[in-house]
N, C-alpha and C. Protein backbone atom coordinates (compact mmCIF):
# COMPACT_ATOMS: atom_id res chain seq x y z
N UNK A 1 34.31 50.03 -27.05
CA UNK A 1 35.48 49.73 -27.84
C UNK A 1 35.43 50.53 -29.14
N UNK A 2 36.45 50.97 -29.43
CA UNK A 2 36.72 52.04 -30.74
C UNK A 2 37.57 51.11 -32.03
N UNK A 3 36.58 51.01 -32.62
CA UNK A 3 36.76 50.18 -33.79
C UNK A 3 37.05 50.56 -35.20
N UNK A 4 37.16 49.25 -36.55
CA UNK A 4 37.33 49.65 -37.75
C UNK A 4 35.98 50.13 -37.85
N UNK A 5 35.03 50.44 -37.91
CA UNK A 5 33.51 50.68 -37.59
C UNK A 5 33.95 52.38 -37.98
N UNK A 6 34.27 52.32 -36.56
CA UNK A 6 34.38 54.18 -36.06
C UNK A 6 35.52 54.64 -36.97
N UNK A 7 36.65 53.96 -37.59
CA UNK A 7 37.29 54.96 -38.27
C UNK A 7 37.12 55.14 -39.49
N UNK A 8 36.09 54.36 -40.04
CA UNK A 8 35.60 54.93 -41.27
C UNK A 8 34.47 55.94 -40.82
N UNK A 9 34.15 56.53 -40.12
CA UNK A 9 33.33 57.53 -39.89
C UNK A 9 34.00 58.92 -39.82
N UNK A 10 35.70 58.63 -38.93
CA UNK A 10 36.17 59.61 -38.86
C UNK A 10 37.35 60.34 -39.94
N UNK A 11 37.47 59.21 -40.95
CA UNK A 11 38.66 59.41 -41.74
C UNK A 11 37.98 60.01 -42.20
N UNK A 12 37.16 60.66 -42.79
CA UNK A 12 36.97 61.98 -43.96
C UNK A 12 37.22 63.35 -43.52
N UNK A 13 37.32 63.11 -42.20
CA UNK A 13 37.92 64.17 -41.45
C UNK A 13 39.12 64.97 -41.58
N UNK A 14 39.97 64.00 -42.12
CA UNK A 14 41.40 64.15 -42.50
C UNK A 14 41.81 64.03 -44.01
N UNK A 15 40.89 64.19 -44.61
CA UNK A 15 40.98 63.85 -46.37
C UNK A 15 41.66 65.11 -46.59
N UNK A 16 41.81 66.67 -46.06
CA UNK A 16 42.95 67.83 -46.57
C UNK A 16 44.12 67.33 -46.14
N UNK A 17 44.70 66.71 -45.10
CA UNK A 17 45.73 66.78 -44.50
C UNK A 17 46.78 65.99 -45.26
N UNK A 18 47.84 66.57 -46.03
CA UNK A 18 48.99 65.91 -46.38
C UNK A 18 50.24 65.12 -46.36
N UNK A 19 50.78 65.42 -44.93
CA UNK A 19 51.49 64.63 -43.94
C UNK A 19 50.79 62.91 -43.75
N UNK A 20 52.15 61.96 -43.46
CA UNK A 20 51.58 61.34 -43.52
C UNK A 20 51.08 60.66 -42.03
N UNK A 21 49.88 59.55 -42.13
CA UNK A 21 49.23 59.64 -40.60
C UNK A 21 49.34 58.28 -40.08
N UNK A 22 49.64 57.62 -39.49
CA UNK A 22 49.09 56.86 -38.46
C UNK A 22 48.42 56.67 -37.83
N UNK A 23 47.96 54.59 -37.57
CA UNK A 23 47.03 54.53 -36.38
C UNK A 23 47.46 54.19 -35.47
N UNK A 24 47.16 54.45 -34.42
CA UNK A 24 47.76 54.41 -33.04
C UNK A 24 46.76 52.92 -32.26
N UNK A 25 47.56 52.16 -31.97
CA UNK A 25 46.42 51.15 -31.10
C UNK A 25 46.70 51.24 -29.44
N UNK A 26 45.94 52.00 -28.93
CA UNK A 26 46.20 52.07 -27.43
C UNK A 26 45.80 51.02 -26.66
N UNK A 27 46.24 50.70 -25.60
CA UNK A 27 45.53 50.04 -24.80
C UNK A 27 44.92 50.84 -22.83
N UNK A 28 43.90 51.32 -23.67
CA UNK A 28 43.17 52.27 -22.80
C UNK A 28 43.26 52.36 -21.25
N UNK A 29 43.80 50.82 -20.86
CA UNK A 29 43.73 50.40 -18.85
C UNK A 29 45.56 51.45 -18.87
N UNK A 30 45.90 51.51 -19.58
CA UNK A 30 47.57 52.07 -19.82
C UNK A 30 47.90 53.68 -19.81
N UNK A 31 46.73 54.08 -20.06
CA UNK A 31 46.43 55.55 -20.59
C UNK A 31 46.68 56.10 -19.81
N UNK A 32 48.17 56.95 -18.58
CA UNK A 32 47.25 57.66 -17.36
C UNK A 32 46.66 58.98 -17.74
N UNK A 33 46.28 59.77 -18.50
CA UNK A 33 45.64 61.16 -18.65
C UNK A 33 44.07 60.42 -18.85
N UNK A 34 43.29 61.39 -17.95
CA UNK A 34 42.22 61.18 -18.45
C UNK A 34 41.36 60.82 -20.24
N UNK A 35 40.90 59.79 -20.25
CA UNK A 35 40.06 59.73 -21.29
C UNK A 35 38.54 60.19 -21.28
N UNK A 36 37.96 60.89 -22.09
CA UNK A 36 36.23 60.85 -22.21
C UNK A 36 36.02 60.60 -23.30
N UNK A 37 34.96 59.71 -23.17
CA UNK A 37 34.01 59.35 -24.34
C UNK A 37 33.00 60.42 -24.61
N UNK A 38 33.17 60.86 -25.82
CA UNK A 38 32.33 62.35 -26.40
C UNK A 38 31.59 62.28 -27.37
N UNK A 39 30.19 62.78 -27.50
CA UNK A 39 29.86 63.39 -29.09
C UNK A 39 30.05 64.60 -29.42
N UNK A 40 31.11 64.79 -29.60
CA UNK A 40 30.81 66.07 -29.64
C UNK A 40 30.46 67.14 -30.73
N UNK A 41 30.49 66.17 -31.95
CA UNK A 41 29.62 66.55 -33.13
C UNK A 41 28.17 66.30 -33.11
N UNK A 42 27.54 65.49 -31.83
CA UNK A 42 26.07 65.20 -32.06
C UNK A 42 26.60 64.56 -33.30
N UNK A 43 26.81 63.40 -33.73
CA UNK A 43 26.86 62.77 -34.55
C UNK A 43 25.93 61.25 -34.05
N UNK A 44 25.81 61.19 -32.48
CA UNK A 44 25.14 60.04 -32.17
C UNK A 44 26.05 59.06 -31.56
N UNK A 45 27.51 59.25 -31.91
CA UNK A 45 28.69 58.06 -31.32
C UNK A 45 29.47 58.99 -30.78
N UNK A 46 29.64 58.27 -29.48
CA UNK A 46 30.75 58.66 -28.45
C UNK A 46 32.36 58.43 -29.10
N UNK A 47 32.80 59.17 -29.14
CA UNK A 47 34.79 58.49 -29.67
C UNK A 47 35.09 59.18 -27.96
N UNK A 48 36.68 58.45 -28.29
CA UNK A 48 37.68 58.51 -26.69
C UNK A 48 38.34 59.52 -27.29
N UNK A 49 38.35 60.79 -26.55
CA UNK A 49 39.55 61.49 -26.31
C UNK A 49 40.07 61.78 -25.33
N UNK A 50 41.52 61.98 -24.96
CA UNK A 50 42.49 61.68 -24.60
C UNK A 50 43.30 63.65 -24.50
N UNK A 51 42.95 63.63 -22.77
CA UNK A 51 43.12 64.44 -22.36
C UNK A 51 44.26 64.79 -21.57
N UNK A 52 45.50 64.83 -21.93
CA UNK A 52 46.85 64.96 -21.79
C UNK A 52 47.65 64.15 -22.33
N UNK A 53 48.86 63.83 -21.81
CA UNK A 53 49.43 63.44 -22.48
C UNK A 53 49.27 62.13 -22.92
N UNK A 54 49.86 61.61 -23.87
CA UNK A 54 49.58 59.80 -24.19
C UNK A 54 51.09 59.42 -24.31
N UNK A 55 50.97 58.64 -22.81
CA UNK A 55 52.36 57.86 -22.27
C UNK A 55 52.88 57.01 -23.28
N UNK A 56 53.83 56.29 -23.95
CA UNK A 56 54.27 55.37 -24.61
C UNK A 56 53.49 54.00 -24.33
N UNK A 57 54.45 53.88 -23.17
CA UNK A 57 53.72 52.20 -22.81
C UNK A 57 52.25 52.22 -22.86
N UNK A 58 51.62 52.93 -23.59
CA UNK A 58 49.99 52.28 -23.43
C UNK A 58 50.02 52.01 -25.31
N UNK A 59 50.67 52.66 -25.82
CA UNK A 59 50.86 52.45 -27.18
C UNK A 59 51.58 50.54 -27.51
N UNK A 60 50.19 49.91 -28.10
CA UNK A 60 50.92 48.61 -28.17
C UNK A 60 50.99 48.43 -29.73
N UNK A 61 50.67 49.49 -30.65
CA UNK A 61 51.25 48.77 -31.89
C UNK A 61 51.03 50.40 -32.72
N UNK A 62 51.53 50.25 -33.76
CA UNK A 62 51.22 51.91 -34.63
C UNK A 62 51.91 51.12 -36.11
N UNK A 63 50.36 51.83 -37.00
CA UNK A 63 50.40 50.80 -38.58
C UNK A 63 50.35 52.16 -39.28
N UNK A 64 50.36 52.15 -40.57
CA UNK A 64 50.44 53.63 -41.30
C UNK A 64 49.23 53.41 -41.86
N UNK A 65 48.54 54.58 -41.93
CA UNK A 65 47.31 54.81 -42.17
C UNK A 65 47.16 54.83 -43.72
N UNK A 66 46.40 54.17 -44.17
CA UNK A 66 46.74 54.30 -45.98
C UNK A 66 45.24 54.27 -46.41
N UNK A 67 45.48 55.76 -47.29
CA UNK A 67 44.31 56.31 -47.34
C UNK A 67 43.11 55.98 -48.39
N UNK A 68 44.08 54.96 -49.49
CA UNK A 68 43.55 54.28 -50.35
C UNK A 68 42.56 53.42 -49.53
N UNK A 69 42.85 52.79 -48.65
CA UNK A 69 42.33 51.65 -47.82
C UNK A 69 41.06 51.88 -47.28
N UNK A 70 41.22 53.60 -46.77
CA UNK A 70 39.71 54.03 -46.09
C UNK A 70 39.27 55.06 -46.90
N UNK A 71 39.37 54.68 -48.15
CA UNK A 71 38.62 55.46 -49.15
C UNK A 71 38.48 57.10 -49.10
N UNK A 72 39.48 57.81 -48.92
CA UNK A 72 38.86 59.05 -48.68
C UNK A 72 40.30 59.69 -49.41
């Protein structure tokens, strides 16, 4: 499960980007494009990415990402 955990690991990732961002809450059994769980930074944690397209209906909620919130 991909958690508040994991996105404070990954939001500093996005600290240049100016546009504004959203979180997306999927519900993964919904997904049809393949997903893999990756390190692919060797960072030690697997994240899901999402290898084509991402259908609507697996999308069950989307909050605005506020950057004050995850400190970066």
């Amino acid at each position: 499960m991909f958690g508040r955990s994991h996105i404070y690991k990954v939001a500093p990732n996005f600290s240049d980007v100016q546009e504004e961002m959203l979180l997306l809450f999927i519900e993964t059994d919904l997904v049809e494009s393949p997903i893999k769980w990756e390190d692919l930074d060797g960072c030690g944690t697997e994240y899901p990415h999402i290898y084509g397209l991402l259908n609507v209906d697996a999308v069950m909620r989307i909050v605005p990402f506020l950057r004050e919130e995850w400190e970066i």
